[in-house]
N, C-alpha and C. Protein backbone atom coordinates (compact mmCIF):
# COMPACT_ATOMS: atom_id res chain seq x y z
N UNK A 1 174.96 134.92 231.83
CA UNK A 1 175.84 135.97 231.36
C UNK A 1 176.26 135.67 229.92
N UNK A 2 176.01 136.71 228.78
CA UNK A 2 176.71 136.56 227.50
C UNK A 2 178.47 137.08 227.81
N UNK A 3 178.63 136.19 226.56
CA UNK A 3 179.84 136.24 226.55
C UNK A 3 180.57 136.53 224.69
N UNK A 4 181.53 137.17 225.02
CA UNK A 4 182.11 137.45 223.55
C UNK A 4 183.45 136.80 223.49
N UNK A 5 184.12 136.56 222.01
CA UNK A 5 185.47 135.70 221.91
C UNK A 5 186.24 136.76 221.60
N UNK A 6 187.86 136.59 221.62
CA UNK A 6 188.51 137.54 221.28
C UNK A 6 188.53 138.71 220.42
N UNK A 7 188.21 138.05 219.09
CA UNK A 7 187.91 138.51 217.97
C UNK A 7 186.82 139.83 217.79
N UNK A 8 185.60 139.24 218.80
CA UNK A 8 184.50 140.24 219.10
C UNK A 8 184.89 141.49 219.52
N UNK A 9 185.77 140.95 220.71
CA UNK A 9 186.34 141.98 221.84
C UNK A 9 187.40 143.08 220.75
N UNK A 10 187.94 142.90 220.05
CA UNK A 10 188.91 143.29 219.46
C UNK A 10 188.08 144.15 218.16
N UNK A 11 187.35 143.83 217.70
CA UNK A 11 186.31 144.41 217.22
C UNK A 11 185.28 145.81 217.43
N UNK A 12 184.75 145.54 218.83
CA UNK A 12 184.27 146.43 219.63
C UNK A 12 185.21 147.36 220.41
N UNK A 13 186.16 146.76 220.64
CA UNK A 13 187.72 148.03 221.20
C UNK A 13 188.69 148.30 220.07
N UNK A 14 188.46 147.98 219.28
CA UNK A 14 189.81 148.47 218.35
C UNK A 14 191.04 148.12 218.77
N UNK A 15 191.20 147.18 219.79
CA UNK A 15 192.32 147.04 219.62
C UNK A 15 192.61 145.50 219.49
N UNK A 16 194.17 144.99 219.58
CA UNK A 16 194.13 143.73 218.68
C UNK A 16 193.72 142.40 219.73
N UNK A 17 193.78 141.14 218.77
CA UNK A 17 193.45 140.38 219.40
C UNK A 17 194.45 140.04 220.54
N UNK A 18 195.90 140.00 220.05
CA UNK A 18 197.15 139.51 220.93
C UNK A 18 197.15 140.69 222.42
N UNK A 19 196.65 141.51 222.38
CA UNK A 19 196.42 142.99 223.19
C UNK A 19 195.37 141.93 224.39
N UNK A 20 194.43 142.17 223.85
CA UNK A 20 193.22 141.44 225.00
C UNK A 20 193.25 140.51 225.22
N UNK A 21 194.17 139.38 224.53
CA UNK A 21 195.04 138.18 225.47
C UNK A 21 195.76 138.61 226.36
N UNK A 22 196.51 139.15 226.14
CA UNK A 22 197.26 139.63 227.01
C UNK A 22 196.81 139.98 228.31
N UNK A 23 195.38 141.23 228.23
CA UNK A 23 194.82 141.91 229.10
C UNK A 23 194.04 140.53 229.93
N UNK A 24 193.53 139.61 229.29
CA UNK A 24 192.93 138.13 230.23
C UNK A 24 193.87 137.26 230.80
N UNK A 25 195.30 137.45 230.30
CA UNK A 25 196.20 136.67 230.95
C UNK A 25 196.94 137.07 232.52
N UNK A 26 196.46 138.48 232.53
CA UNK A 26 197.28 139.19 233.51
C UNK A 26 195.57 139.94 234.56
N UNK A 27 195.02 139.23 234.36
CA UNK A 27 193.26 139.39 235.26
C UNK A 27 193.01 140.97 234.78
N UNK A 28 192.90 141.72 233.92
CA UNK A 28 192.71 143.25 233.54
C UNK A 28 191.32 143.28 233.42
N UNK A 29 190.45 141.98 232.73
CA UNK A 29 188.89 141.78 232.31
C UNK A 29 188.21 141.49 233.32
N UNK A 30 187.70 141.91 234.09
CA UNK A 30 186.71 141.37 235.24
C UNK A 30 185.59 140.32 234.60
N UNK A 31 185.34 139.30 235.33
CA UNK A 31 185.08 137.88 234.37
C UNK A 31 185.43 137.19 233.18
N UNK A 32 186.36 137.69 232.77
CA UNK A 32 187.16 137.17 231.87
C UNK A 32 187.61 135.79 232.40
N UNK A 33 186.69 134.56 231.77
CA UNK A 33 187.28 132.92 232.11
C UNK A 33 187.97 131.89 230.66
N UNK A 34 188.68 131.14 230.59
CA UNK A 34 189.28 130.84 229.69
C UNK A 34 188.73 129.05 229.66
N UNK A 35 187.93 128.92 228.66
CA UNK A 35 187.23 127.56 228.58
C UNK A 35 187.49 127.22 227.02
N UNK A 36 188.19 125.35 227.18
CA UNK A 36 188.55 124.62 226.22
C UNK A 36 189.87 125.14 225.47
N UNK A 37 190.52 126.66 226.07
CA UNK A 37 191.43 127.43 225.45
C UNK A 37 191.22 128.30 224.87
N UNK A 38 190.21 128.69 225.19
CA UNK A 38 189.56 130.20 224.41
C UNK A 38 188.41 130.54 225.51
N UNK A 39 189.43 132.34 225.96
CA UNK A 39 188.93 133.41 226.22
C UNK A 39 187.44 133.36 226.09
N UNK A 40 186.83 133.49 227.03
CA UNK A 40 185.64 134.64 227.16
C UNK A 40 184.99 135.83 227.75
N UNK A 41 185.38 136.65 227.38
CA UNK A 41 184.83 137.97 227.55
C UNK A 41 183.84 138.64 228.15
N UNK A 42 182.79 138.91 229.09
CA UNK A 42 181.82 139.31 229.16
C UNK A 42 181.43 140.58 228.33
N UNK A 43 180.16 140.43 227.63
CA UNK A 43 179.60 140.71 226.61
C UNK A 43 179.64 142.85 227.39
N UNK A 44 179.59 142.57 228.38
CA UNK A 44 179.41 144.11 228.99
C UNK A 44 180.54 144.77 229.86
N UNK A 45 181.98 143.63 229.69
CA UNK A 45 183.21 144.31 230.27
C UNK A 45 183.36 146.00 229.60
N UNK A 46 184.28 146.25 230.09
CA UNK A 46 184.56 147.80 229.99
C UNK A 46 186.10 147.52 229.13
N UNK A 47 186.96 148.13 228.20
CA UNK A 47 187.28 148.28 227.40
C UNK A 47 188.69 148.80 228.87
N UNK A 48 189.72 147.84 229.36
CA UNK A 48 191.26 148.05 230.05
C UNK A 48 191.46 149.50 229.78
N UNK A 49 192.07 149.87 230.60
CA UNK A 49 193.15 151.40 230.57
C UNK A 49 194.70 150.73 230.23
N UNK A 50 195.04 151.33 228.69
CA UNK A 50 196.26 150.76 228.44
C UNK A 50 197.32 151.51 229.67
N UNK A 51 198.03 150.76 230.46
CA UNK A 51 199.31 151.06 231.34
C UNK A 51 200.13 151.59 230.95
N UNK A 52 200.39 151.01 229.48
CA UNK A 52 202.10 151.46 229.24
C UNK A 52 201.97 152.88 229.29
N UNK A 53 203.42 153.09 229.43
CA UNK A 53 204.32 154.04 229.40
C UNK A 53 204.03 155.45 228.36
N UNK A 54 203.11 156.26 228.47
CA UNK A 54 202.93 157.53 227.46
C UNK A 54 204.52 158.84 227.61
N UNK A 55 205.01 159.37 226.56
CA UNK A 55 205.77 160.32 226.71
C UNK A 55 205.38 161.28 226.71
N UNK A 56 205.05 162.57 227.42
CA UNK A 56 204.29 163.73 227.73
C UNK A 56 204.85 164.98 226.75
């Protein structure tokens, strides 16, 4: 399995790095494993549904 680092991930989603920590800290990445202290990503995860709170 390839794998991507935060930076990648944040890259390819637009959104930030502290965001998709977040999303690996709380299991949101399906295979998302954390080796030597850095995140890895699978290269073909799907891009989280942000949760928070939208005002209609």
């Amino acid at each position: 399995m390839d794998y991507m680092t935060l930076r990648e991930a944040s890259e390819k989603w637009g959104i930030s790095t502290r965001q998709i920590n977040y999303y690996c800290t709380e299991d949101r990445i399906p295979g998302a494993v954390k080796m030597a202290g850095v995140w890895l990503i699978p290269k073909e995860a799907e891009k989280p549904s942000d949760k928070r709170r939208k005002n209609p």
